[in-house]
PDB file of N, CA and C in Angstrom:
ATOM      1  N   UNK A   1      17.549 -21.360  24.728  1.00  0.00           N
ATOM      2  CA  UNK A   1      17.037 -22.214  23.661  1.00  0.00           C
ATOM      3  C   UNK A   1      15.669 -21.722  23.178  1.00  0.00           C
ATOM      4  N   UNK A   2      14.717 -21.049  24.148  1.00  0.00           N
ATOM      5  CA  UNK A   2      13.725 -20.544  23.881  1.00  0.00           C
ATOM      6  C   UNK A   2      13.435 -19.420  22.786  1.00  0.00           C
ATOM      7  N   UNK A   3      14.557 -18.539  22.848  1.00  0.00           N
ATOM      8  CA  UNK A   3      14.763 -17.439  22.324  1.00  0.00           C
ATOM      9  C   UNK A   3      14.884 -17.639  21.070  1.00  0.00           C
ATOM     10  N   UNK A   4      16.126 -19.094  21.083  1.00  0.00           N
ATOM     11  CA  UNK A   4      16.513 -18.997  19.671  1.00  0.00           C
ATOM     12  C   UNK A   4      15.585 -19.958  18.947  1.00  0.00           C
ATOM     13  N   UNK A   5      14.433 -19.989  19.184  1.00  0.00           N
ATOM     14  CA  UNK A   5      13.291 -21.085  18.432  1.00  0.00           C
ATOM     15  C   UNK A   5      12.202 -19.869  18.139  1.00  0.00           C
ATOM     16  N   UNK A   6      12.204 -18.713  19.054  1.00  0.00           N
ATOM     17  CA  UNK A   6      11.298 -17.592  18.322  1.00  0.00           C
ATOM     18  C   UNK A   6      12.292 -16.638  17.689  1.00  0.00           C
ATOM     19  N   UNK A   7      13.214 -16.699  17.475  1.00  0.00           N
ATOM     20  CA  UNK A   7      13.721 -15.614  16.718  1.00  0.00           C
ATOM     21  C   UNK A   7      14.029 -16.512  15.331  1.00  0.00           C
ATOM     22  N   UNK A   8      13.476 -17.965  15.179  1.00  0.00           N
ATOM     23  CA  UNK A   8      13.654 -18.603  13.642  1.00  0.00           C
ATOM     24  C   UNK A   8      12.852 -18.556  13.666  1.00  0.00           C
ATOM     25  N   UNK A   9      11.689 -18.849  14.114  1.00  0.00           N
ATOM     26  CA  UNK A   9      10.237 -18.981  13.683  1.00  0.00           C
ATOM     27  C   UNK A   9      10.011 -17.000  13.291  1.00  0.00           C
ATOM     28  N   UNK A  10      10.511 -16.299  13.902  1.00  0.00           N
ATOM     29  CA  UNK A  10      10.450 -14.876  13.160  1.00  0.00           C
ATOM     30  C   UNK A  10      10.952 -14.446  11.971  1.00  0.00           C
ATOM     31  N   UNK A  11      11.928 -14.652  11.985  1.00  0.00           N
ATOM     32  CA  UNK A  11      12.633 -14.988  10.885  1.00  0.00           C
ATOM     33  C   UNK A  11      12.133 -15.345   9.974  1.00  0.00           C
ATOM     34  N   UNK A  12      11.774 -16.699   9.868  1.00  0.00           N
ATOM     35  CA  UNK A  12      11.158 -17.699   8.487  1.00  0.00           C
ATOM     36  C   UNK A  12       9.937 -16.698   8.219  1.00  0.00           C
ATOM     37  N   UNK A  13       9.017 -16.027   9.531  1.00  0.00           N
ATOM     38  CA  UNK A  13       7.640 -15.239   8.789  1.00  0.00           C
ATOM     39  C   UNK A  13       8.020 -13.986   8.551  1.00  0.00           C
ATOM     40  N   UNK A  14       8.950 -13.720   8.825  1.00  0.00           N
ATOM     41  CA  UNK A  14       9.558 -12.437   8.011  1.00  0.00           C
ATOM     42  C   UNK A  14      10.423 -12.983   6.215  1.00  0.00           C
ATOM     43  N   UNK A  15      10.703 -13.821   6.263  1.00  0.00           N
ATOM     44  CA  UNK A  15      11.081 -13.829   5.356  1.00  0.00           C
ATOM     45  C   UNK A  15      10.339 -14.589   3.941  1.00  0.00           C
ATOM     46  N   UNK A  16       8.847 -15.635   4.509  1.00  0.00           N
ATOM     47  CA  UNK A  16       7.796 -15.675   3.725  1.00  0.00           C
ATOM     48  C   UNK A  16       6.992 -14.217   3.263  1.00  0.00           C
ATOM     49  N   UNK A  17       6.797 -13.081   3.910  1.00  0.00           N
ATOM     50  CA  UNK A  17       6.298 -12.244   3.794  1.00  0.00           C
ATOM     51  C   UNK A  17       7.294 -11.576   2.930  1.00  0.00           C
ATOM     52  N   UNK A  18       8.399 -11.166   2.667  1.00  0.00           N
ATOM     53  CA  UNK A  18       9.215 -10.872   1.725  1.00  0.00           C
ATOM     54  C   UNK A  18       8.954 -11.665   0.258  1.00  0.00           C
ATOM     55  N   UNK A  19       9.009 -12.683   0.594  1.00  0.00           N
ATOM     56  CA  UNK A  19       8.744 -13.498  -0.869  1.00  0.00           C
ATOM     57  C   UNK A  19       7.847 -13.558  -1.175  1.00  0.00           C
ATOM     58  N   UNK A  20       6.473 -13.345  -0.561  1.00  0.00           N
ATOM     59  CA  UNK A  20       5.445 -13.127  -1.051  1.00  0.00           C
ATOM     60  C   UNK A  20       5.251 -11.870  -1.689  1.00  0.00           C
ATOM     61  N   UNK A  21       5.708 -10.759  -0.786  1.00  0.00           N
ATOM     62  CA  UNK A  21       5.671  -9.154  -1.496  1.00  0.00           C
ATOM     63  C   UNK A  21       6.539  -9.166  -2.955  1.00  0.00           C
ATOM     64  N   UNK A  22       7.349 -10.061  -3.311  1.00  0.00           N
ATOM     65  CA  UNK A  22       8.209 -10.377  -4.178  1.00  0.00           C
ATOM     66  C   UNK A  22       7.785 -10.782  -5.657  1.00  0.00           C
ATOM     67  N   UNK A  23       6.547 -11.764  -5.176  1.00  0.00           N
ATOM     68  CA  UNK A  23       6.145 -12.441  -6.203  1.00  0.00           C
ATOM     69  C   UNK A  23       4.605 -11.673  -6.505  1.00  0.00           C
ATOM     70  N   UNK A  24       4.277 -10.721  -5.699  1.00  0.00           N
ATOM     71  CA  UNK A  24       3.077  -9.729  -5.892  1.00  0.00           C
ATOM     72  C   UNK A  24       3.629  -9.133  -6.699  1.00  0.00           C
ATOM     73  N   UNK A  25       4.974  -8.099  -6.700  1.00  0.00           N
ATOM     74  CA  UNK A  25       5.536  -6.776  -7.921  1.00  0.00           C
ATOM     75  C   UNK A  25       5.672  -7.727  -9.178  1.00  0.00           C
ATOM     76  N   UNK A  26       6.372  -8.963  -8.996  1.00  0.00           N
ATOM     77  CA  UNK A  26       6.365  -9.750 -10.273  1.00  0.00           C
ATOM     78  C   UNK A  26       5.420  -9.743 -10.948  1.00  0.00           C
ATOM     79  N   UNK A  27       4.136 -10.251 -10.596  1.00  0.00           N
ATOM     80  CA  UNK A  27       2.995 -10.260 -11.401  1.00  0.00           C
ATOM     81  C   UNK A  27       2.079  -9.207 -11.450  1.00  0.00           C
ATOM     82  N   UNK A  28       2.505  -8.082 -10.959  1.00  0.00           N
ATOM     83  CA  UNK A  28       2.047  -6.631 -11.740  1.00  0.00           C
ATOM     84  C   UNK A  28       2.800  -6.186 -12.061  1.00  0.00           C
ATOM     85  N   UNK A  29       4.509  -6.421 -12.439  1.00  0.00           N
ATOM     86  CA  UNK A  29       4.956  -5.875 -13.343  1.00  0.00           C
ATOM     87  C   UNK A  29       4.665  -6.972 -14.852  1.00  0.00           C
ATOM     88  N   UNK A  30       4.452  -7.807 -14.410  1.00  0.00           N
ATOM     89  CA  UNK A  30       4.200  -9.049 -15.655  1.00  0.00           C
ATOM     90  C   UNK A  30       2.753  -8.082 -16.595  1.00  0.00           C
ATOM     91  N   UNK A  31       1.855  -7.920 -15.786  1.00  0.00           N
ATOM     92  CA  UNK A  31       0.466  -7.331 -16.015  1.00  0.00           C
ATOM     93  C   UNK A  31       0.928  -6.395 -16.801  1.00  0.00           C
ATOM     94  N   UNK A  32       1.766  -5.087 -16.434  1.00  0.00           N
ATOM     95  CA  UNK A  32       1.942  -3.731 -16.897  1.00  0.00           C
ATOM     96  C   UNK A  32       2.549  -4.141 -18.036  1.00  0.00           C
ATOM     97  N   UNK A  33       3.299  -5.019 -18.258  1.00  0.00           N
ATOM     98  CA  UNK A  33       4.274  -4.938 -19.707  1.00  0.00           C
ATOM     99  C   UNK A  33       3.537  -5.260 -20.439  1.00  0.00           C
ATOM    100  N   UNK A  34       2.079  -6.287 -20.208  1.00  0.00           N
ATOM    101  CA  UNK A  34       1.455  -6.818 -21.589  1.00  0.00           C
ATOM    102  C   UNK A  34       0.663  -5.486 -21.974  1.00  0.00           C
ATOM    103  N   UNK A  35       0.071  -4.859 -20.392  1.00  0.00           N
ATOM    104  CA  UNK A  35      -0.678  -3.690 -21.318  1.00  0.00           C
ATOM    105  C   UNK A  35       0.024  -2.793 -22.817  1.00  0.00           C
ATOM    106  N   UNK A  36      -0.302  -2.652 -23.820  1.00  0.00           N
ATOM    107  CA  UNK A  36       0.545  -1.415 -24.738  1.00  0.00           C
ATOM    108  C   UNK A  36       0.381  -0.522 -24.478  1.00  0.00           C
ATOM    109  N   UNK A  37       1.843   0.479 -23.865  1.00  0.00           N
ATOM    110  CA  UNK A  37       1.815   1.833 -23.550  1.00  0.00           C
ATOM    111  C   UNK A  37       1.262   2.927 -24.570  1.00  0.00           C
ATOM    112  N   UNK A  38       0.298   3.827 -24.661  1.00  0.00           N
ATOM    113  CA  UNK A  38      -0.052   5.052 -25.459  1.00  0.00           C
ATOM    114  C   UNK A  38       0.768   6.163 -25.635  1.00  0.00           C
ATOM    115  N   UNK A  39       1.939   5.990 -24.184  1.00  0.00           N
ATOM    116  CA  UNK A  39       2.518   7.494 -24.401  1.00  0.00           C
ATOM    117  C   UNK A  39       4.187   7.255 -25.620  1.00  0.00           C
ATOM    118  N   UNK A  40       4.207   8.623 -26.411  1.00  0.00           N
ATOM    119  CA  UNK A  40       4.785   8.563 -27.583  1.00  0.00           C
ATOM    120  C   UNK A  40       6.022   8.035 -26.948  1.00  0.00           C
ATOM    121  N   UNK A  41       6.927   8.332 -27.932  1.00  0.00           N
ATOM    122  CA  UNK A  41       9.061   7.740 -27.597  1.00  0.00           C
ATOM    123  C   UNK A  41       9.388   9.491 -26.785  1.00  0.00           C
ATOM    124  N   UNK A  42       9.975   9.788 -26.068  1.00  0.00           N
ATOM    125  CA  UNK A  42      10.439  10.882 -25.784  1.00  0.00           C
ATOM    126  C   UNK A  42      10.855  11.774 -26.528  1.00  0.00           C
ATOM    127  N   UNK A  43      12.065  10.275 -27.512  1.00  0.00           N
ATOM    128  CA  UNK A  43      13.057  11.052 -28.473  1.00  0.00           C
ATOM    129  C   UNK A  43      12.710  11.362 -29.852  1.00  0.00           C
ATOM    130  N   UNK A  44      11.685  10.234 -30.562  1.00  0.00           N
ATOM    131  CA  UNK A  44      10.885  10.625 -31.400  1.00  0.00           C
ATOM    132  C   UNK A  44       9.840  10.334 -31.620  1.00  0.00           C
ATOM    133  N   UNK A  45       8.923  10.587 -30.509  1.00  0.00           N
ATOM    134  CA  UNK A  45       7.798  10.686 -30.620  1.00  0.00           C
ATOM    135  C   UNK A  45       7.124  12.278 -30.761  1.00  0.00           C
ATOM    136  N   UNK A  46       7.823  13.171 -30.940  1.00  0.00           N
ATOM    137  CA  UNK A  46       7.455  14.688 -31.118  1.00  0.00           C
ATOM    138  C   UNK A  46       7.990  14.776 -32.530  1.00  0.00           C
ATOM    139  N   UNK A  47       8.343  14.305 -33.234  1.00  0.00           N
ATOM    140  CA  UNK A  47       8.780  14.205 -34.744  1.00  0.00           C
ATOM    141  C   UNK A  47       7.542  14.293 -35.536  1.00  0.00           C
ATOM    142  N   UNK A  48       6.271  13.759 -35.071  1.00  0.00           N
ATOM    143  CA  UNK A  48       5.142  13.149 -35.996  1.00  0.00           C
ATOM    144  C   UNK A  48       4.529  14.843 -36.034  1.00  0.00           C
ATOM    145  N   UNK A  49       5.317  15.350 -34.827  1.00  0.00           N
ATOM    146  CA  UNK A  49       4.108  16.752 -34.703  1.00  0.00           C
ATOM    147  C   UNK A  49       4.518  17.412 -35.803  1.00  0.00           C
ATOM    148  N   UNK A  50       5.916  17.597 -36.275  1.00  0.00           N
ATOM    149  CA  UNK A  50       6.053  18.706 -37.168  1.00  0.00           C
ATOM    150  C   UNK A  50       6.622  17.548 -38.785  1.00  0.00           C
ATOM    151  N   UNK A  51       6.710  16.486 -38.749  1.00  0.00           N
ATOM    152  CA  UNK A  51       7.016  15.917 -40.113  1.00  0.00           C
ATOM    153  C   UNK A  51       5.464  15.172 -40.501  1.00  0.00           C
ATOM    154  N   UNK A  52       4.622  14.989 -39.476  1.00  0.00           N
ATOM    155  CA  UNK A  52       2.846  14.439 -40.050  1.00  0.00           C
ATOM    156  C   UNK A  52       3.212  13.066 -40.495  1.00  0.00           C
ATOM    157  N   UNK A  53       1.986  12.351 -40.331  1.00  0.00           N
ATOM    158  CA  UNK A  53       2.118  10.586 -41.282  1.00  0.00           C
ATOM    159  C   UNK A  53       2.484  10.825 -42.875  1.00  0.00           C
ATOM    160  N   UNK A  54       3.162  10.102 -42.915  1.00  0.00           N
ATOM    161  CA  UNK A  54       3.626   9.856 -44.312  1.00  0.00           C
ATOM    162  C   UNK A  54       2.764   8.559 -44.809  1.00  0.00           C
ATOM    163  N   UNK A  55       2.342   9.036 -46.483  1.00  0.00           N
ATOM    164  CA  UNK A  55       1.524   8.142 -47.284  1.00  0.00           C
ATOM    165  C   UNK A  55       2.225   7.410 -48.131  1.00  0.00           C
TER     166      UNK A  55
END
């Protein structure tokens, strides 16, 4: 009976520590999306090099 009262109590702090690491990536991936990325499109973002802004 002993055993099985520390292997839930391990459990439950293993598995708060998961949900916490969980809800940390959430809110730096939340962070990263508001920043606006600088780097061009892959696919056409090398277009501007040889067609220039258009007026």
């Amino acid at each position: 009976m002993e055993l099985l009262s520390v292997l839930l109590v391990s459990l439950s702090l293993l598995l708060g520590f998961i949900i916490h690491f969980l809800i940390r990536v959430w809110r730096q991936h939340k962070k990263l999306e508001m920043v606006p990325s600088k780097k061009p499109n892959p696919i056409f973002g090398h277009t501007w090099l040889f067609l220039g802004p258009r007026n």
